[in-house]
Protein backbone atom coordinates (compact mmCIF):
# COMPACT_ATOMS: atom_id res chain seq x y z
CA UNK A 1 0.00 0.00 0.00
CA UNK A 2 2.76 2.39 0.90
CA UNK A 3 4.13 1.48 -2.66
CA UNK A 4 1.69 2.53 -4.07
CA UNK A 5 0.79 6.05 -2.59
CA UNK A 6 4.81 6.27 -2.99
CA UNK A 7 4.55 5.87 -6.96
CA UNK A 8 1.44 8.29 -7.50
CA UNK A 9 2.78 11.02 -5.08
CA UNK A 10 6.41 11.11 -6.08
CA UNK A 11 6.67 12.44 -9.47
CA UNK A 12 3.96 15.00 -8.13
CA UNK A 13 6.24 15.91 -5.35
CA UNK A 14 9.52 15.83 -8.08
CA UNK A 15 7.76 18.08 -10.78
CA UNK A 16 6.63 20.92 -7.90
CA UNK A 17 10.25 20.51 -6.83
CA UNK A 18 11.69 21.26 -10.40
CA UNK A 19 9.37 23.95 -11.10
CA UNK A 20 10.41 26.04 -8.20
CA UNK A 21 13.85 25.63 -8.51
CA UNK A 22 13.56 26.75 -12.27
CA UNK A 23 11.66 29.71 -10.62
CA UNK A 24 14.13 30.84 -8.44
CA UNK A 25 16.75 30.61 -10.83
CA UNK A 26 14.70 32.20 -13.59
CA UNK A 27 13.88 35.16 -10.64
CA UNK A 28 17.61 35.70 -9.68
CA UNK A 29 18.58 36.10 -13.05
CA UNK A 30 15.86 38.82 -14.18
CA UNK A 31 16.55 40.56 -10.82
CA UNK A 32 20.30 40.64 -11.49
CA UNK A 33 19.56 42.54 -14.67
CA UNK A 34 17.38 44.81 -13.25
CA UNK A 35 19.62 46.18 -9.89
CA UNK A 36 22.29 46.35 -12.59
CA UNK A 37 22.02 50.02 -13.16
CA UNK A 38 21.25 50.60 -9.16
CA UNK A 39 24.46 48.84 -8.53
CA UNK A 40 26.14 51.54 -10.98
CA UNK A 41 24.67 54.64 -8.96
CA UNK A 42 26.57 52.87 -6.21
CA UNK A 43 29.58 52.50 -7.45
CA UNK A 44 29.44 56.05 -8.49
CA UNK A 45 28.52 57.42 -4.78
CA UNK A 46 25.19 58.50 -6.32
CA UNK A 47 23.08 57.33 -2.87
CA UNK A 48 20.14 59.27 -3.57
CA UNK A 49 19.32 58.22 -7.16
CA UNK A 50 20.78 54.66 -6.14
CA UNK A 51 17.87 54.75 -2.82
CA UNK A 52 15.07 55.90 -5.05
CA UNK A 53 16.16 53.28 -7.76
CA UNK A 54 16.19 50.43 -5.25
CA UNK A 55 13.00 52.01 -3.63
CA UNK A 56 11.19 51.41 -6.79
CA UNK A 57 12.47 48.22 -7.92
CA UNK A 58 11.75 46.90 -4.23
CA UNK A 59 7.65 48.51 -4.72
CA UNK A 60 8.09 45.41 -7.50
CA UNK A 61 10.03 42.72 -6.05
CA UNK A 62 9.33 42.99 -2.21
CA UNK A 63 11.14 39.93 -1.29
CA UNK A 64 14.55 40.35 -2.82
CA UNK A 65 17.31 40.23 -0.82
CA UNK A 66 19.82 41.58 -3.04
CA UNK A 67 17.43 44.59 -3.65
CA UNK A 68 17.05 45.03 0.37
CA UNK A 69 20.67 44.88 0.82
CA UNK A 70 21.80 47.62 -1.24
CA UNK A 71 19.47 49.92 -0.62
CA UNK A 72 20.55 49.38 3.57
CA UNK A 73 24.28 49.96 1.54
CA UNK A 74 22.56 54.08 0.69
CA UNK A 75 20.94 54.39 3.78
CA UNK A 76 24.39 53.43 5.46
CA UNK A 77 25.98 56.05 3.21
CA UNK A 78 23.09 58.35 3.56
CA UNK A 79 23.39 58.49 7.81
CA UNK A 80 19.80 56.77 7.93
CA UNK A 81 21.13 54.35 10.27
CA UNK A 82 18.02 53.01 11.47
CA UNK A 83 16.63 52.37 7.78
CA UNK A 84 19.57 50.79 7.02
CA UNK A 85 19.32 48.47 9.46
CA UNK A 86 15.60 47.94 8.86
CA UNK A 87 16.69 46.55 5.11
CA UNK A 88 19.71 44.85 6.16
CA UNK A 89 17.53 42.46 8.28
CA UNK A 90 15.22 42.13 5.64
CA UNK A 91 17.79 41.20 3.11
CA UNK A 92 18.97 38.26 5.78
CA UNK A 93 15.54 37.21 6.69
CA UNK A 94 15.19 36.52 3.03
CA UNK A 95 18.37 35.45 2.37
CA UNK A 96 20.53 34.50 5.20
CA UNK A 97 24.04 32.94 3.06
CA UNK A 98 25.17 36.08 2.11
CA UNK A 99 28.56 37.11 4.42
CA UNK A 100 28.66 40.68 3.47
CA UNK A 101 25.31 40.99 4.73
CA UNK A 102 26.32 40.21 8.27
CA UNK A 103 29.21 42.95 7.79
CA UNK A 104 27.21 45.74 6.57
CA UNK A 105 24.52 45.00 9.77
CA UNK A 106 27.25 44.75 12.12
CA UNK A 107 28.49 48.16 10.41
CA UNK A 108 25.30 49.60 11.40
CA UNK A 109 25.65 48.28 14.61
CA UNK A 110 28.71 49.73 15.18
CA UNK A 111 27.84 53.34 13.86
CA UNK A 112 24.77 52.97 16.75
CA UNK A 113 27.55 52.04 19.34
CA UNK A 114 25.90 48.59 20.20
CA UNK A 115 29.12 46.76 20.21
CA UNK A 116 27.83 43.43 21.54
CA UNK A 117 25.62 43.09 18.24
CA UNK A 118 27.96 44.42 16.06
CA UNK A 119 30.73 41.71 17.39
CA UNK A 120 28.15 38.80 16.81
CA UNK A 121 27.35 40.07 13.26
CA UNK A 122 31.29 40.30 12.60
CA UNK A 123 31.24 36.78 13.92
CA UNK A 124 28.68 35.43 11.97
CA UNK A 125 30.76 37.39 8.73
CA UNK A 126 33.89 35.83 9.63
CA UNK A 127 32.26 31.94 10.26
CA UNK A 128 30.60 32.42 6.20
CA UNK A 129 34.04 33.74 4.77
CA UNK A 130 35.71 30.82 6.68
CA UNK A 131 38.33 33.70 8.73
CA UNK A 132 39.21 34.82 4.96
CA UNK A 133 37.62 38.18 4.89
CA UNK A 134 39.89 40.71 6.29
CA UNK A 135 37.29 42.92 6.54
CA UNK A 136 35.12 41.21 8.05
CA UNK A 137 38.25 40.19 10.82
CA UNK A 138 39.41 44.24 10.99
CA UNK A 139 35.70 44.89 11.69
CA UNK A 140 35.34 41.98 14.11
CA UNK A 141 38.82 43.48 15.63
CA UNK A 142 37.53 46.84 16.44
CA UNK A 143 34.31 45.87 18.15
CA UNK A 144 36.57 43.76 20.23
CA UNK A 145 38.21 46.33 21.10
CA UNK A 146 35.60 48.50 22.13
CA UNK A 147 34.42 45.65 24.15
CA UNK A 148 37.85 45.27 26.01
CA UNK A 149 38.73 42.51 24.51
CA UNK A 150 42.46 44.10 23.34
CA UNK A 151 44.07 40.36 22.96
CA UNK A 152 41.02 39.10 21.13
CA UNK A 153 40.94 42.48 18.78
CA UNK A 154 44.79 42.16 17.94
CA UNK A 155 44.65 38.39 16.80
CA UNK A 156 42.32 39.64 14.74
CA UNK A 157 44.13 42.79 13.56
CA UNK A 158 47.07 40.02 13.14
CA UNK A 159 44.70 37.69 10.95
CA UNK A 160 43.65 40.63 9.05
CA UNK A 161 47.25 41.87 8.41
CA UNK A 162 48.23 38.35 6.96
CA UNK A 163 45.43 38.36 4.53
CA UNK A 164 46.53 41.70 3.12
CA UNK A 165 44.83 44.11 5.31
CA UNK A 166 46.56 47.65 5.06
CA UNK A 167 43.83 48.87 7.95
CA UNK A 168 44.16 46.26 10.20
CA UNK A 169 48.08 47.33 9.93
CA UNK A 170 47.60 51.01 10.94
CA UNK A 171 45.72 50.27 13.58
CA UNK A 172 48.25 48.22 14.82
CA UNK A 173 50.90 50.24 14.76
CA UNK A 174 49.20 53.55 15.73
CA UNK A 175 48.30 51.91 18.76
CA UNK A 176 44.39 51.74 18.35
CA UNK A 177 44.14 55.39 17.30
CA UNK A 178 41.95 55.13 14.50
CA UNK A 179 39.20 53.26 15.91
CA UNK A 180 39.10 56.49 18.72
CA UNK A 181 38.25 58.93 15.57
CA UNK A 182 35.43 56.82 13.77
């Protein structure tokens, strides 16, 4: 009997499984084409255009993550800290893989001095990029720091550095310095 419920429900169960991974892919590709020109505004540190362009293509496409995340990247750039953080978790509620993701909230974070947060989010960063992201490691590094964890924050400084990190190496040798003036 099992056999037999098995054999009638299983290519049903197959077919609805290929059709929404065609979706998806279909989906990502047409919304890759589409934040193409947002992702230009970006690049040329136009935040305002880029925010209204990512406004509008979101008013279409309310659940991509891609479209969330760089319109958090404007708001970041804009000083709309709370916004930013708004689409940031939306981006990672929809898509949760993405390591830059975690950086940019723990950014945020940061820039709203809630360094306990913003050291989890570096965390979470640093365990997608498998401790290869300097970035993620300088960031991780300087909410350390402000946490008081100096030995913590330079063995990440010290990771950083050995990946090619030019930041991580003036903070080092200027004695913390830097992160006092951000």
């Amino acid at each position: 009997m099992e056999w037999l419920v098995l054999f009638f429900f299983l290519p049903f169960v197959l077919t609805l499984m290929f059709f929404n991974w065609l979706e998806e892919k279909f989906i990502t590709i047409k919304n890759r084409e589409k934040l193409e020109d947002g992702e230009h505004l970006i690049h040329h540190r136009k935040y305002k255009e880029a925010l209204s362009f990512f406004t509008e293509k979101l008013k279409r496409f309310p659940k991509s993550a891609k479209a969330h995340y760089y319109r958090s990247l404007c708001n970041l750039q804009l000083g709309n800290l709370y916004s930013a953080l708004y689409d940031i978790e939306q981006s990672l509620s929809f898509d949760n893989t993405v390591g830059e993701s975690y950086v940019t909230k723990g950014k945020i974070l940061y820039k709203l001095e809630d360094f306990d947060g913003a050291f989890l989010e570096f965390d979470k960063a640093d365990w997608h990029f498998r401790s290869e992201n300097p970035t993620a490691l300088r960031w991780r590094g300087m909410a350390r720091y402000q946490l008081g964890q100096r030995k913590s924050a330079i063995e990440d400084f010290q990771l950083a550095v050995q990946l090619g990190d030019e930041d991580s190496d003036y903070i080092l040798r200027t004695s913390f310095e830097y992160i006092h003036k951000i």
